[in-house]
Protein backbone atom coordinates (compact mmCIF):
# COMPACT_ATOMS: atom_id res chain seq x y z
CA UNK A 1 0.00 0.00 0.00
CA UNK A 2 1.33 3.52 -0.82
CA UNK A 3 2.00 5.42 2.20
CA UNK A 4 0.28 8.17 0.90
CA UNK A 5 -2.91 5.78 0.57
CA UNK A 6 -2.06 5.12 4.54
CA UNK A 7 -2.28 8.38 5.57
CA UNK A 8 -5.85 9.35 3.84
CA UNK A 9 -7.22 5.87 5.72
CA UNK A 10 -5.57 7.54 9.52
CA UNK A 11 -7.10 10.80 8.56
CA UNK A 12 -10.52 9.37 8.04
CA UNK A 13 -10.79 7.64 10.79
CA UNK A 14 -9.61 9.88 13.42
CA UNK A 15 -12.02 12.40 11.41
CA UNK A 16 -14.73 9.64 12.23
CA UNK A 17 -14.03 9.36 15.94
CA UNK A 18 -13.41 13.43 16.17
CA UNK A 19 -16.79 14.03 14.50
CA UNK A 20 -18.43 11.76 17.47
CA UNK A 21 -16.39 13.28 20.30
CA UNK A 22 -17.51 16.73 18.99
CA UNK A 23 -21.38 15.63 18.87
CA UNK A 24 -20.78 15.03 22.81
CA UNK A 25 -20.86 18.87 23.01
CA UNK A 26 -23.88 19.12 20.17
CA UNK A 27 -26.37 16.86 21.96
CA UNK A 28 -25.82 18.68 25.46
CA UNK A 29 -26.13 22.08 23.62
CA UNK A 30 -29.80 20.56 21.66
CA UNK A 31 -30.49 18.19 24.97
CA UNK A 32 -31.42 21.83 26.67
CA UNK A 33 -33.77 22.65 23.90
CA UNK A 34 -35.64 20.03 22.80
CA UNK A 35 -37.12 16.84 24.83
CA UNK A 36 -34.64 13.80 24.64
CA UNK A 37 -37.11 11.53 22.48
CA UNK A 38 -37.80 14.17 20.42
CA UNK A 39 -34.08 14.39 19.65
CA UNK A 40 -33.24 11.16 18.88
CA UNK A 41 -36.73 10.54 17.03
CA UNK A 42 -35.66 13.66 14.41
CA UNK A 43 -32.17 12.51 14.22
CA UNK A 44 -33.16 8.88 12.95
CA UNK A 45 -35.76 10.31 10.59
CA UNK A 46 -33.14 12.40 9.09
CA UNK A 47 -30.75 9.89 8.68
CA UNK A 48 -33.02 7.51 7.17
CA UNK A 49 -33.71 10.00 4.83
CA UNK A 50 -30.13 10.10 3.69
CA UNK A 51 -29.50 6.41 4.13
CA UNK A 52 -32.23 4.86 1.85
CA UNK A 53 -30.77 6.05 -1.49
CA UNK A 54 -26.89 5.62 -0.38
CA UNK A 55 -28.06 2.52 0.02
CA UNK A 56 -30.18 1.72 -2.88
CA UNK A 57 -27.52 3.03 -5.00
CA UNK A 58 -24.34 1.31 -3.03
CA UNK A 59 -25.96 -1.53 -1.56
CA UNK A 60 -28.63 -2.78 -4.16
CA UNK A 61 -29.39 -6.14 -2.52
CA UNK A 62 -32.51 -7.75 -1.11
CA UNK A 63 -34.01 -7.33 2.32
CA UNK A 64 -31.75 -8.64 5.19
CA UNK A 65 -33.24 -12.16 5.95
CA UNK A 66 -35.43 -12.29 9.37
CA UNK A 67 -33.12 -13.28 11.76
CA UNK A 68 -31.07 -10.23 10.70
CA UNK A 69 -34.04 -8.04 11.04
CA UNK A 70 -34.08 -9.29 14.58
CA UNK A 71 -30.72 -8.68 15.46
CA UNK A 72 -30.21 -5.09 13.91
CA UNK A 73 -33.91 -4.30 15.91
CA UNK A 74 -32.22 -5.43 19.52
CA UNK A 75 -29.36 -3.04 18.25
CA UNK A 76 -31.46 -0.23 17.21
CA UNK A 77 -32.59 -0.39 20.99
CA UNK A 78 -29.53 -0.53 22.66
CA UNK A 79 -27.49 1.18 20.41
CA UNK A 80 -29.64 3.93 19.67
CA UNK A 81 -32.33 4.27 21.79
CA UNK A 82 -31.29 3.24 25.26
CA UNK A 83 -27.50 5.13 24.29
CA UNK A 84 -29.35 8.29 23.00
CA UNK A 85 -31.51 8.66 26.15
CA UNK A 86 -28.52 7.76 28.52
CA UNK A 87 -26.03 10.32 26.45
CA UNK A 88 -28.98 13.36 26.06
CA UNK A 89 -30.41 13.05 29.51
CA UNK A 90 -26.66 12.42 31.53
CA UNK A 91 -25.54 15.79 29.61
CA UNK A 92 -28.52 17.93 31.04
CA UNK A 93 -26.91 17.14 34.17
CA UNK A 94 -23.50 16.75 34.03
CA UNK A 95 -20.74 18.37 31.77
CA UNK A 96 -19.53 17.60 28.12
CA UNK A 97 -16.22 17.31 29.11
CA UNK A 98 -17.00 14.55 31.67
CA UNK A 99 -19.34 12.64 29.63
CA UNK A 100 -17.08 12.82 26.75
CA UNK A 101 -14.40 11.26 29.36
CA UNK A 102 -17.05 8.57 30.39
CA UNK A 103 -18.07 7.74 26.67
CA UNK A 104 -14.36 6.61 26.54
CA UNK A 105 -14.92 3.51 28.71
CA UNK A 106 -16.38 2.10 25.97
CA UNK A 107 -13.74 -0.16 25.13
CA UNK A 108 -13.20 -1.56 28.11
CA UNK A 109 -17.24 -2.48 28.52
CA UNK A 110 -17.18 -3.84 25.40
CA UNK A 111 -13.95 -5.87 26.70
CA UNK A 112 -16.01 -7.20 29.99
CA UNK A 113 -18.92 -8.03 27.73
CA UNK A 114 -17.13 -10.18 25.52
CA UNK A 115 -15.75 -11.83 28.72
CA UNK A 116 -19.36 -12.67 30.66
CA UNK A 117 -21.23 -12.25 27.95
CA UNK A 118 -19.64 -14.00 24.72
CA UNK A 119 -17.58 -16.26 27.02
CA UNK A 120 -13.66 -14.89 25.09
CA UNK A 121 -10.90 -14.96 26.90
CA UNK A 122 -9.23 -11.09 27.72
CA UNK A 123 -5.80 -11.08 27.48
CA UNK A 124 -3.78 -9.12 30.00
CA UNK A 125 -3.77 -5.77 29.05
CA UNK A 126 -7.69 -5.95 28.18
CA UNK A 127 -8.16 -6.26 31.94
CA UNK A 128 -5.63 -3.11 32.59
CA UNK A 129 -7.78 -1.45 30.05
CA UNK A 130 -10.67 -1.93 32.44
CA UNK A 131 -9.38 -1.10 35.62
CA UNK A 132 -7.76 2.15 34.32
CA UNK A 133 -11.04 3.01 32.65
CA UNK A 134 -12.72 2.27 36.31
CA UNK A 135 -9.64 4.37 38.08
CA UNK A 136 -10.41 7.30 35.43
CA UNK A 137 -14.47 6.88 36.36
CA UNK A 138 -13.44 6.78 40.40
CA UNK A 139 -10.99 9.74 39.83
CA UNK A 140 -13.85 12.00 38.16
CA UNK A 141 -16.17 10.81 41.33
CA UNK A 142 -14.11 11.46 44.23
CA UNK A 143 -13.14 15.33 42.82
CA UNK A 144 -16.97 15.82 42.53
CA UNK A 145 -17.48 14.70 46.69
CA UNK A 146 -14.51 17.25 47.28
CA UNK A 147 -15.90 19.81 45.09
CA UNK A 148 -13.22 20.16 42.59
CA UNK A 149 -15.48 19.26 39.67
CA UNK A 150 -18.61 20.99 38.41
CA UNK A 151 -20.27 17.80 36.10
CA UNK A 152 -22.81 15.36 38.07
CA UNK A 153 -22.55 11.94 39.30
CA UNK A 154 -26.48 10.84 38.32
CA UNK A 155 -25.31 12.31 35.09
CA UNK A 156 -22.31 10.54 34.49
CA UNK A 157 -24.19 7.43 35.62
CA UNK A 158 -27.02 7.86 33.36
CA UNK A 159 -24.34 8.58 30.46
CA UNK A 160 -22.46 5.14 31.17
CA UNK A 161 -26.04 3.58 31.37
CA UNK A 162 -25.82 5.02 27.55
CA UNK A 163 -21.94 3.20 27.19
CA UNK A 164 -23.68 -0.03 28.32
CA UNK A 165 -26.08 0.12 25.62
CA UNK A 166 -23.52 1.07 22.72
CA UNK A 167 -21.52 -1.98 23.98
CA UNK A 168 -24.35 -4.42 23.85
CA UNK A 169 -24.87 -3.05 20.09
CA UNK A 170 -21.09 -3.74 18.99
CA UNK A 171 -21.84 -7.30 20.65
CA UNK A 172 -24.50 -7.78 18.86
CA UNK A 173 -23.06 -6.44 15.42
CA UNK A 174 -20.69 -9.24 16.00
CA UNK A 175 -23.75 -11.57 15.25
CA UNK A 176 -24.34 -10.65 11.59
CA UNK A 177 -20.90 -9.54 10.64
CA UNK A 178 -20.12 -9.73 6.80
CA UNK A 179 -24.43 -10.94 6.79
CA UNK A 180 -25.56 -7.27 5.56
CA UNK A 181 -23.76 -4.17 3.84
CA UNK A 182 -22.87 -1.35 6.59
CA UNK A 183 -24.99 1.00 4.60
CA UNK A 184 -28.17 -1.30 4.83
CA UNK A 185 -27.65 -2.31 8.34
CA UNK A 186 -26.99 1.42 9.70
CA UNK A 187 -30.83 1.97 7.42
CA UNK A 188 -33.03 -0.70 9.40
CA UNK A 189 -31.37 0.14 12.27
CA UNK A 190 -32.91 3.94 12.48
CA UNK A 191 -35.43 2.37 10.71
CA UNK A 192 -36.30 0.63 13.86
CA UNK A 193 -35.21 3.29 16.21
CA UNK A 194 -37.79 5.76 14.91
CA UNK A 195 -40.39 3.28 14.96
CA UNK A 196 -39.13 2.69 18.93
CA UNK A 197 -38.94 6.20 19.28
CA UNK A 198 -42.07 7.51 17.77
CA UNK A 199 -44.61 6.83 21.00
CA UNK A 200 -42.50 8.89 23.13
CA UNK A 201 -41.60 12.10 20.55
CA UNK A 202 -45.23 12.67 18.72
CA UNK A 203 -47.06 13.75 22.07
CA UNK A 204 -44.26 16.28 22.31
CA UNK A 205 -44.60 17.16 18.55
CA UNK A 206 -45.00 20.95 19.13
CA UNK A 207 -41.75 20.98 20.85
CA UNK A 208 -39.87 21.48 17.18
CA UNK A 209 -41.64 25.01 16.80
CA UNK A 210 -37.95 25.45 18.60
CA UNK A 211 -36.31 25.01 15.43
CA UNK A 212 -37.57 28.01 13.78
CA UNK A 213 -34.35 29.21 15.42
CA UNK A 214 -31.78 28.58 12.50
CA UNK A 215 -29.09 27.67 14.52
CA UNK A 216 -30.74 25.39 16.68
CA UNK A 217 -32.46 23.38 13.30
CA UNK A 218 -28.26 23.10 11.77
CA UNK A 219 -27.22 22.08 15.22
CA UNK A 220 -29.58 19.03 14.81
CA UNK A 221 -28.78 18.28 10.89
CA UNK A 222 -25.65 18.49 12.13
CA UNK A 223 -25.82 15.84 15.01
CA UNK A 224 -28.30 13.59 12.22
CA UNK A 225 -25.59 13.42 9.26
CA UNK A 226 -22.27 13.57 11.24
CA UNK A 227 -23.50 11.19 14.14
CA UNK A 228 -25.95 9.01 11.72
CA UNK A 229 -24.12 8.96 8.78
CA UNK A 230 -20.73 10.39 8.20
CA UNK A 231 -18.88 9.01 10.79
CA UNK A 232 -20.08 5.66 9.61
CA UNK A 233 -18.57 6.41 6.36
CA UNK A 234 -15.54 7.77 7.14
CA UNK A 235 -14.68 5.17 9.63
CA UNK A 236 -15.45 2.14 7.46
CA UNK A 237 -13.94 3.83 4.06
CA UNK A 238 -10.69 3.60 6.32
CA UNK A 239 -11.19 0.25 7.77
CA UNK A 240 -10.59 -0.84 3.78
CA UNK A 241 -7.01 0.39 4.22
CA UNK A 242 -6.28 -0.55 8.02
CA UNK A 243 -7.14 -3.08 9.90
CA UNK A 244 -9.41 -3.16 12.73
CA UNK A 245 -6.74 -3.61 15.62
CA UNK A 246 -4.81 -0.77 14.14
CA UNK A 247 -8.45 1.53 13.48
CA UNK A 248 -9.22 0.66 17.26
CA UNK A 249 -6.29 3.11 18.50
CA UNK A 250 -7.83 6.11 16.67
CA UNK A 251 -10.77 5.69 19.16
CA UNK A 252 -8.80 7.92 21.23
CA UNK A 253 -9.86 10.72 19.43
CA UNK A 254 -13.40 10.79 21.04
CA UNK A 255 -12.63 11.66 24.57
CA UNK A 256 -10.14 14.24 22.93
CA UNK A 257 -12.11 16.04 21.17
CA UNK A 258 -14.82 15.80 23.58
CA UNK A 259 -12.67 17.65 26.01
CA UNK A 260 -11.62 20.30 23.73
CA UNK A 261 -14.66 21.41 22.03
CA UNK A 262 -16.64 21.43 26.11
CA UNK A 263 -13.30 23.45 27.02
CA UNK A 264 -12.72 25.88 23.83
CA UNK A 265 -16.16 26.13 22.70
CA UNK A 266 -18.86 25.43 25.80
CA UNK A 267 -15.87 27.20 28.59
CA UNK A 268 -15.98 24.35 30.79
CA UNK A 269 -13.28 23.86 33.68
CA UNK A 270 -10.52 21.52 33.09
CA UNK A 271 -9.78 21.02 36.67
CA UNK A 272 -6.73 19.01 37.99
CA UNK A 273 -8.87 15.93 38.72
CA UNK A 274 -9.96 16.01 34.84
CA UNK A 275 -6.44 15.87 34.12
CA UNK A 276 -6.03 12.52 36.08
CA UNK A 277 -9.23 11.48 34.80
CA UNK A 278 -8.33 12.39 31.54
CA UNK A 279 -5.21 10.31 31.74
CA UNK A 280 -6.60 7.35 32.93
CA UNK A 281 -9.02 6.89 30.14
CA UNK A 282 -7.01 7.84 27.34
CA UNK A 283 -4.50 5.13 28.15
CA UNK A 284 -7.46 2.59 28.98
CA UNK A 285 -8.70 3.48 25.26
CA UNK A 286 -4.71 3.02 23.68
CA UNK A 287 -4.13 -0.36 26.02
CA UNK A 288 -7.85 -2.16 24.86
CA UNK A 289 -7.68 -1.30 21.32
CA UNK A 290 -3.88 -1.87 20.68
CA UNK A 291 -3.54 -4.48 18.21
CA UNK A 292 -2.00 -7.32 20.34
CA UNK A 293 0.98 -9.74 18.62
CA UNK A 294 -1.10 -12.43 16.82
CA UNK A 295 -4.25 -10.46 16.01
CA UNK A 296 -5.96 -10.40 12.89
């Protein structure tokens, strides 16, 4: 592969990963507008509406079979309805640094899920991974008891209750891996979200007079096509070049760019104990997605 070739594959996907770190900031800053099902139900409309003819034009194959359908519907529930209400209603209490910072545990759930769940065996520094991630969570909590930290411990907790979720959707994706085109999949999933979604948004429909305010109505296409759609893109269009051990590092760019944009853009603190925190969960994200000697 040319190393120029490489390079355009790193820059996508740490565009991918910076694009969802960023939306940590977005769905706090629309999660104080708009009612949380309301949010999620317009952002799956949306990206339906741009999924259905990238995939009838890049994906022009017949409906997934039935027990796909199944799977991708148990996803669309914990990957984007039970993640979307942890993520939108944790950031109306707590900050967008710190849930950016909690969203990075991710790895290291998905590690202990594989474990108890899927019955694999972690190697060593999978269980670092986790305990670091756990220091990171405990270093975030004990700064809030002393008062060093201005984000919100039901928040956090509602926003890992969101991680949980995510997690039991990339276990599940495991399933029907190489089943169903991304493209397709990522369509019946918020296919099925909005349909979940749909009892709890329309009694609120009135709520999206809001988004006569122009900047409010691009924050949410915004959120829809970069969360929904983009980032899928991106990240998969450089999974073709690098593999998945070595695309798992560039994960780090979340709780990066999470921080930055709630400390540049939203003025939040970075207090000492974010640092630490900081620290902690940046190294559990490099040590569980590290492509180990013998991986594929």
């Amino acid at each position: 592969m040319k190393p120029g070739g490489l390079g355009v594959a790193y820059l996508q996907l740490a565009a991918s990963m910076a694009l969802v770190g960023a939306n940590v900031a977005v769905a706090k800053l629309l999660a104080e507008a708009l009612p949380i099902p309301m949010i999620a139900f317009l952002r799956c409309v949306l990206a339906v509406l741009l999924l259905w003819p990238l995939a009838r034009l890049l994906e022009p194959v017949a409906r997934p079979s039935g027990d796909v359908l199944r799977n991708l519907a148990w996803q669309a529930l914990f990957g984007t309805v039970i993640y979307n209400a942890g993520l939108l209603a944790g950031l109306r209490l707590t900050s967008a640094l710190e849930g950016g910072l909690v969203l990075a545990s991710l790895p290291a759930v998905v590690a202990l899920g594989s474990a108890f769940w899927l019955r694999e065996r972690l190697a060593r520094p999978q269980w670092i991974a986790v305990l670091l991630a756990a220091f990171g969570m405990a270093a975030m909590t004990f700064a809030r008891s002393a008062g060093d930290a201005a984000g919100s411990m039901l928040g956090n907790a509602l926003i890992f209750g969101g991680v949980v979720g995510e997690a039991l959707y990339v276990l599940l994706a495991r399933r029907i891996s190489g089943r169903v085109g991304v493209i397709t999949a990522s369509l019946w999933m918020q296919i099925f979200s909005a349909l979940m979604l749909a009892p709890f948004a329309l009694p609120d429909i009135g709520s999206i007079a809001a988004l006569a305010d122009p900047g409010l109505a691009g924050l949410l296409v915004f959120h829809s096509v970069t969360a929904s759609v983009l980032c899928l893109l991106l990240w998969y269009a450089g999974l073709q070049r690098v593999g998945a051990g070595i695309a798992g590092i560039f994960t780090a760019f979340l709780p990066a760019t999470a921080a930055l944009v709630a400390v540049v853009i939203l003025r939040e603190a970075f207090t000492a104990s974010h640092a630490i925190g900081f620290a902690l969960m940046m190294l559990s994200v490099l040590i569980a997605t590290w492509p180990r000697r013998g991986s594929a």
